[in-house]
C-alpha atoms as a PDB file:
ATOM      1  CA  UNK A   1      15.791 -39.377-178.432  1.00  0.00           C
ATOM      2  CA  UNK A   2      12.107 -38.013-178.246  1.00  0.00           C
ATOM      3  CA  UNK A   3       9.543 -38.927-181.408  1.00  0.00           C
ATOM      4  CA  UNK A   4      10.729 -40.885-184.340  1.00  0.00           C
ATOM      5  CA  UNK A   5       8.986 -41.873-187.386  1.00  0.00           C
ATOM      6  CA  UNK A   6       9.714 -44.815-189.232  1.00  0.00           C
ATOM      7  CA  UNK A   7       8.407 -46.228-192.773  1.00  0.00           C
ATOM      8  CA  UNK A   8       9.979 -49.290-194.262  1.00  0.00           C
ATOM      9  CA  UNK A   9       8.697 -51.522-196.762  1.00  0.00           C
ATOM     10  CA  UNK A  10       9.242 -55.735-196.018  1.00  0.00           C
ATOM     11  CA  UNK A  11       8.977 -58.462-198.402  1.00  0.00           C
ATOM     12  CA  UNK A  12       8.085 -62.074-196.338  1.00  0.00           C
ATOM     13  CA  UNK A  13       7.796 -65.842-197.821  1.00  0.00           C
ATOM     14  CA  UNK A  14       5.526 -68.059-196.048  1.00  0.00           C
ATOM     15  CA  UNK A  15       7.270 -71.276-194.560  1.00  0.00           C
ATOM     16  CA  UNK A  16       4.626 -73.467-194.096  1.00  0.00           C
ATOM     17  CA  UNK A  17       2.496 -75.392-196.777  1.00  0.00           C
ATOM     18  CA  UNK A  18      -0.984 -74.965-195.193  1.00  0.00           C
ATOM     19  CA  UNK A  19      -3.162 -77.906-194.973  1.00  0.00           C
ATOM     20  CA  UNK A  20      -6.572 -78.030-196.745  1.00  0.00           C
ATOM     21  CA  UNK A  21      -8.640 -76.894-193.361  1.00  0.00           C
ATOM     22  CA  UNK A  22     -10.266 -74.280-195.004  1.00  0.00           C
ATOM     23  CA  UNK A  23     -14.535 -74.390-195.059  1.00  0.00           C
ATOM     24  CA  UNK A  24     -15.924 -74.388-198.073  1.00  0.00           C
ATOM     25  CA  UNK A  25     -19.400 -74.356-196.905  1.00  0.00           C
ATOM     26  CA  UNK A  26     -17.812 -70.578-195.998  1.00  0.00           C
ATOM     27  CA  UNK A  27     -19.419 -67.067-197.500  1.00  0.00           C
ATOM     28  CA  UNK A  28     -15.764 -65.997-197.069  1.00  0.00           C
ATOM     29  CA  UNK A  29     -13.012 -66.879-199.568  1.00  0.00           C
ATOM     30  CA  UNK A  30      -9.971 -68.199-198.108  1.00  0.00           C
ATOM     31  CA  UNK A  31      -6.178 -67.487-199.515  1.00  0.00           C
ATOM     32  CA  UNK A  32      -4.679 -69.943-201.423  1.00  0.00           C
ATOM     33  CA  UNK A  33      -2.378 -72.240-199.261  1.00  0.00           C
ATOM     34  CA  UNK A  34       0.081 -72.439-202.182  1.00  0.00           C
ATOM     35  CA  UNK A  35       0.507 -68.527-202.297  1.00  0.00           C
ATOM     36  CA  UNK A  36       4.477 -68.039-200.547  1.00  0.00           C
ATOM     37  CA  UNK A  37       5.145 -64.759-201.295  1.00  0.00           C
ATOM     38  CA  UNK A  38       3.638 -61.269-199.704  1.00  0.00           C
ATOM     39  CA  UNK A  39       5.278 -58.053-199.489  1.00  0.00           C
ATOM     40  CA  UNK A  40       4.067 -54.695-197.826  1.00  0.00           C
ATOM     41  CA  UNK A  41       4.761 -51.467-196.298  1.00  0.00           C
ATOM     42  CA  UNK A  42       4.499 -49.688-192.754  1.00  0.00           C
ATOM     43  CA  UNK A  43       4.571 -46.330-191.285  1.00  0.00           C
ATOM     44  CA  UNK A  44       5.319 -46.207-187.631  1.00  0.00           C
ATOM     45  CA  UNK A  45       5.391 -42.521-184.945  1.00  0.00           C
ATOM     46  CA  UNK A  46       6.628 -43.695-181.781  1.00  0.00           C
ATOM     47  CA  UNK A  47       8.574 -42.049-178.776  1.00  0.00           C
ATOM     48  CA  UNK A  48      12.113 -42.956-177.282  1.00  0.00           C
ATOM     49  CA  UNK A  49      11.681 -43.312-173.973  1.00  0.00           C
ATOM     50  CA  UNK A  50      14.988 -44.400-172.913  1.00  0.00           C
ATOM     51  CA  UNK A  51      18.065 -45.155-174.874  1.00  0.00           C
ATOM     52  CA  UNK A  52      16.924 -48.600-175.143  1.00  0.00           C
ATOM     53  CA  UNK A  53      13.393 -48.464-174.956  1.00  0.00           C
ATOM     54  CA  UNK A  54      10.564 -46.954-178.038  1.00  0.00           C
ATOM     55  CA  UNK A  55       6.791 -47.394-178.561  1.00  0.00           C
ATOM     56  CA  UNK A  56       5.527 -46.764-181.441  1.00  0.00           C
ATOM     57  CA  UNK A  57       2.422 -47.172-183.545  1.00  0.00           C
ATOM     58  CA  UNK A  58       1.055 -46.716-187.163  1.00  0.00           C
ATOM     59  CA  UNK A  59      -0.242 -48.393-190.198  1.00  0.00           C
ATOM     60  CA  UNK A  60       0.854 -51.361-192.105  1.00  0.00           C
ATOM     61  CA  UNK A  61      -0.291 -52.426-195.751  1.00  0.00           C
ATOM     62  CA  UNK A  62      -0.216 -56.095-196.448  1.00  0.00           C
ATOM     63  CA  UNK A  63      -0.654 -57.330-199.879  1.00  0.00           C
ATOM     64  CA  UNK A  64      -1.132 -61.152-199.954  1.00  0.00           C
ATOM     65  CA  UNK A  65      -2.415 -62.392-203.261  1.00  0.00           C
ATOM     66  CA  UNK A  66      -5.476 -60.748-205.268  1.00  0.00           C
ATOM     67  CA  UNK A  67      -8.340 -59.047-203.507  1.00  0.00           C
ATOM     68  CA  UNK A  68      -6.346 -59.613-200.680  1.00  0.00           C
ATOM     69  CA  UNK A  69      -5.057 -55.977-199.675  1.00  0.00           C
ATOM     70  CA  UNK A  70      -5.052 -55.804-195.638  1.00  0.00           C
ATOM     71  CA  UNK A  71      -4.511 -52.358-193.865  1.00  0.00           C
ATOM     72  CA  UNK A  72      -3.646 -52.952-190.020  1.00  0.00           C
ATOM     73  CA  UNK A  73      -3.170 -50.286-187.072  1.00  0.00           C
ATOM     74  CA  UNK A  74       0.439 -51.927-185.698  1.00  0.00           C
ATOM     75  CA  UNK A  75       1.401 -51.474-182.057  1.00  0.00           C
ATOM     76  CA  UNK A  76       5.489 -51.410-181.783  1.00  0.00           C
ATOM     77  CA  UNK A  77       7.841 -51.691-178.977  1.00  0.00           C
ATOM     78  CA  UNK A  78      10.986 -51.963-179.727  1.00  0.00           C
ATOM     79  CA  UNK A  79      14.326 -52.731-177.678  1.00  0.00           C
ATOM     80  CA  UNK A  80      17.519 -51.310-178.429  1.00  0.00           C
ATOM     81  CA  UNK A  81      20.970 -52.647-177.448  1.00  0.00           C
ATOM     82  CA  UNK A  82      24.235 -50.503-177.675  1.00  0.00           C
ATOM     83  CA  UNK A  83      22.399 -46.914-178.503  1.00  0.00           C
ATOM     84  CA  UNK A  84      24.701 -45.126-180.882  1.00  0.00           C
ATOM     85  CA  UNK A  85      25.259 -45.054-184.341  1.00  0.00           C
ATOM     86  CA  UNK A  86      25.282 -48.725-185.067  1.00  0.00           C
ATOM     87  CA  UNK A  87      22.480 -50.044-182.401  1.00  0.00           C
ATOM     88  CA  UNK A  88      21.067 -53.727-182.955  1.00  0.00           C
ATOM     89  CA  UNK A  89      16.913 -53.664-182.030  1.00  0.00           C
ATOM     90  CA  UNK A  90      14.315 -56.113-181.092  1.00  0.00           C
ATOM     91  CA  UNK A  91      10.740 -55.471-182.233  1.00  0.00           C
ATOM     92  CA  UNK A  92       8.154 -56.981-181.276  1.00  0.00           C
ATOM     93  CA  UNK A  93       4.839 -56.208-183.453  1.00  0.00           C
ATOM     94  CA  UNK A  94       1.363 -56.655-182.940  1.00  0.00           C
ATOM     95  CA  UNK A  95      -1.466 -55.513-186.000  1.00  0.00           C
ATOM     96  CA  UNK A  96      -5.239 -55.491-185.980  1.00  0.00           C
ATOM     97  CA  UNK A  97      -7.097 -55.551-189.342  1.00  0.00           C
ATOM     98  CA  UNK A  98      -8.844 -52.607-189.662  1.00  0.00           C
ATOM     99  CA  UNK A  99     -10.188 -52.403-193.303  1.00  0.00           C
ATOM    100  CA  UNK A 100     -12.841 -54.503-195.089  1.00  0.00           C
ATOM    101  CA  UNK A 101     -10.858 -57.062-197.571  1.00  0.00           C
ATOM    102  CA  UNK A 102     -12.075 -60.657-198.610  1.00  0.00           C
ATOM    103  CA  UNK A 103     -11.404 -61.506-195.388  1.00  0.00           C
ATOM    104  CA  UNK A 104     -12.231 -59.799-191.942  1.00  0.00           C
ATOM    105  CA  UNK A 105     -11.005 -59.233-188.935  1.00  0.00           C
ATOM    106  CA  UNK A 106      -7.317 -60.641-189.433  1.00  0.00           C
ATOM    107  CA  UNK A 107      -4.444 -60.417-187.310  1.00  0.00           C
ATOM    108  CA  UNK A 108      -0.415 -60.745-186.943  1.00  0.00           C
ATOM    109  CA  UNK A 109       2.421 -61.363-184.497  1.00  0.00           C
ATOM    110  CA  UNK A 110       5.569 -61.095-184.525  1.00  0.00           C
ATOM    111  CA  UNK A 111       9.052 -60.276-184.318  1.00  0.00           C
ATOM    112  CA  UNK A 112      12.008 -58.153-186.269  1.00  0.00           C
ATOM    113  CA  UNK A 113      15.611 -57.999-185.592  1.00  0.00           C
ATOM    114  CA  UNK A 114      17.673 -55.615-186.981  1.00  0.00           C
ATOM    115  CA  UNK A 115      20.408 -52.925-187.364  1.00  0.00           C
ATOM    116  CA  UNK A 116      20.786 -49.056-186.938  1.00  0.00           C
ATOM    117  CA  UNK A 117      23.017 -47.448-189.429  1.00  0.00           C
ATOM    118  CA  UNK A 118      23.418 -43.141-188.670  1.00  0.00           C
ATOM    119  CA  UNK A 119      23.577 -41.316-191.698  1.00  0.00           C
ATOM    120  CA  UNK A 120      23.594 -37.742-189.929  1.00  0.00           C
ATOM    121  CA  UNK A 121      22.092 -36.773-186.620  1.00  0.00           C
ATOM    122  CA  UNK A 122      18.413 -37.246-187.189  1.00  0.00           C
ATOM    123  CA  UNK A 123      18.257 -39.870-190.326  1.00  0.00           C
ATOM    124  CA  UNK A 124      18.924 -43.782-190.147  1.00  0.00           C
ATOM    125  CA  UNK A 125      18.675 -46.530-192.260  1.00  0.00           C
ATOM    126  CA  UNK A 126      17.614 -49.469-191.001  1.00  0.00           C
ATOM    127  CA  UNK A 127      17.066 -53.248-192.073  1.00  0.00           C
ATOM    128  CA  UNK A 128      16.357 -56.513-190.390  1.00  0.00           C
ATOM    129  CA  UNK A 129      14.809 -60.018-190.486  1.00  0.00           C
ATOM    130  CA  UNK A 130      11.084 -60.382-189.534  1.00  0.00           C
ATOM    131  CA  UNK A 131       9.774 -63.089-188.072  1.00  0.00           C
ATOM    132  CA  UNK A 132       5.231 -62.719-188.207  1.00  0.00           C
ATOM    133  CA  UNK A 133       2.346 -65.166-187.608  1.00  0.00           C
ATOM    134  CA  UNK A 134      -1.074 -64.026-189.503  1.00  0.00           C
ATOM    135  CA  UNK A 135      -4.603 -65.181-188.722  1.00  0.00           C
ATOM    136  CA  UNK A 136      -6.105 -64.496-192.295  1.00  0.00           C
ATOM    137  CA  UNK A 137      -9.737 -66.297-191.399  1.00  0.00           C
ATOM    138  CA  UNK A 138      -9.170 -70.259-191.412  1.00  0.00           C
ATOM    139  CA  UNK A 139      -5.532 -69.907-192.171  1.00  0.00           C
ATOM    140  CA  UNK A 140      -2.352 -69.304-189.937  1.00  0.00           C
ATOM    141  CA  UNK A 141       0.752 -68.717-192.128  1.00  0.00           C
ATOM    142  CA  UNK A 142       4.294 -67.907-190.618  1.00  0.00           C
ATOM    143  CA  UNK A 143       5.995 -66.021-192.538  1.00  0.00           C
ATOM    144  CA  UNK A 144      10.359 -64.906-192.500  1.00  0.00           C
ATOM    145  CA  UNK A 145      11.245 -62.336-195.026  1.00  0.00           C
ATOM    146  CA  UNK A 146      12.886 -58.964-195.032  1.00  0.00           C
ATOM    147  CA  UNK A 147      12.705 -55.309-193.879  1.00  0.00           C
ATOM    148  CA  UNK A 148      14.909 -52.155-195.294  1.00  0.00           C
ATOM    149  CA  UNK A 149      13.686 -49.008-194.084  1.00  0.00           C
ATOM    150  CA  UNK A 150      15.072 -45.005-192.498  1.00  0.00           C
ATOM    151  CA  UNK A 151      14.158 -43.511-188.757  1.00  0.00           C
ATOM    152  CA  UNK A 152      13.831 -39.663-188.939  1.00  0.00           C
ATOM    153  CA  UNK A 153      14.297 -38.072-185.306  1.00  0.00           C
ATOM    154  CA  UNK A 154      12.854 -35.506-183.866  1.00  0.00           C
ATOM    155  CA  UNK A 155      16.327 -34.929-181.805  1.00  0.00           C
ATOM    156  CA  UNK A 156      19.055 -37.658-181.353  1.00  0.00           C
ATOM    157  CA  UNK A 157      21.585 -36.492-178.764  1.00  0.00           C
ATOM    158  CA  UNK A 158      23.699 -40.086-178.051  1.00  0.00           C
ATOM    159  CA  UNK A 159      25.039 -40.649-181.897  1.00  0.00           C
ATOM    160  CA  UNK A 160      29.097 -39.166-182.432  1.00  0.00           C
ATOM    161  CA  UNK A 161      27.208 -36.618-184.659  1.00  0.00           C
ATOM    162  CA  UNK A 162      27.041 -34.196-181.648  1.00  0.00           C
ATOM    163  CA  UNK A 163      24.473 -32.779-179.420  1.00  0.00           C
ATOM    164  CA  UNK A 164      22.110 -29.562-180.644  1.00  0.00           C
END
């Protein structure tokens, strides 16, 4: 268990055909409501707790359409059933926007479920569905995509490849 660090990269396709609510009396620009497709990646240091219990947190790059490049500071716990090589996880993800972009002070929410795959004591793969809501100014987009990423441990005692 003990620290963990975890990059992935996600690609997400937005659900919902936004209505036009946008204000275009607005110094802001708003994203396009037709725009489906975004894709990013993340970078997360977190501690294992417990065998079924992380935190982590890091930095997340969003690109959504042009000019649109969003750097957040992510917040991570994450739940982990049936620790071992194989575990299934529950994330739960919360980011804060903390760059200047076209739009400010934007926000997501959400979920990822996913799988654990051990490729040697200290290195996993990892990929899952995500689940996020995004506040991008007047708009609120849900988005369900895709997540592939690996876990590198700092020391991972409960997998069949042994203990140190």
């Amino acid at each position: 268990m003990d620290f963990y660090f975890n990059p992935s990269i996600h690609v997400v396709y937005n659900l919902f055909k936004e209505k036009d609510n946008y204000d275009h009396n607005s110094q802001y620009v708003q994203p396009s409501p037709d725009h489906k497709l975004t894709y990013g990646i993340t970078a997360i240091g977190g501690y294992n707790f417990l065998p079924n219990f992380a935190l982590g947190t890091g930095l997340r790059y969003n690109f959504i359409e042009d000019n649109y490049h969003l750097v957040y500071w992510v917040i991570q716990p994450k739940i982990i059933f049936a620790p071992g090589d194989r575990p299934f996880y529950i994330e739960a993800n919360y980011g804060k926007q903390i760059n200047n972009s076209v739009v400010s002070n934007s926000e997501f929410w959400g979920a990822r479920l996913g799988m654990q795959v051990s490729f040697s004591k200290r290195l996993s793969q990892e990929g899952g569905i995500i689940f996020e809501g995004h506040k991008l100014g007047n708009s609120h987009p849900f988005f369900i995509g895709l997540s592939y990423g690996i876990t590198i441990f700092s020391n991972k005692n409960y997998t069949a490849y042994g203990i140190d």
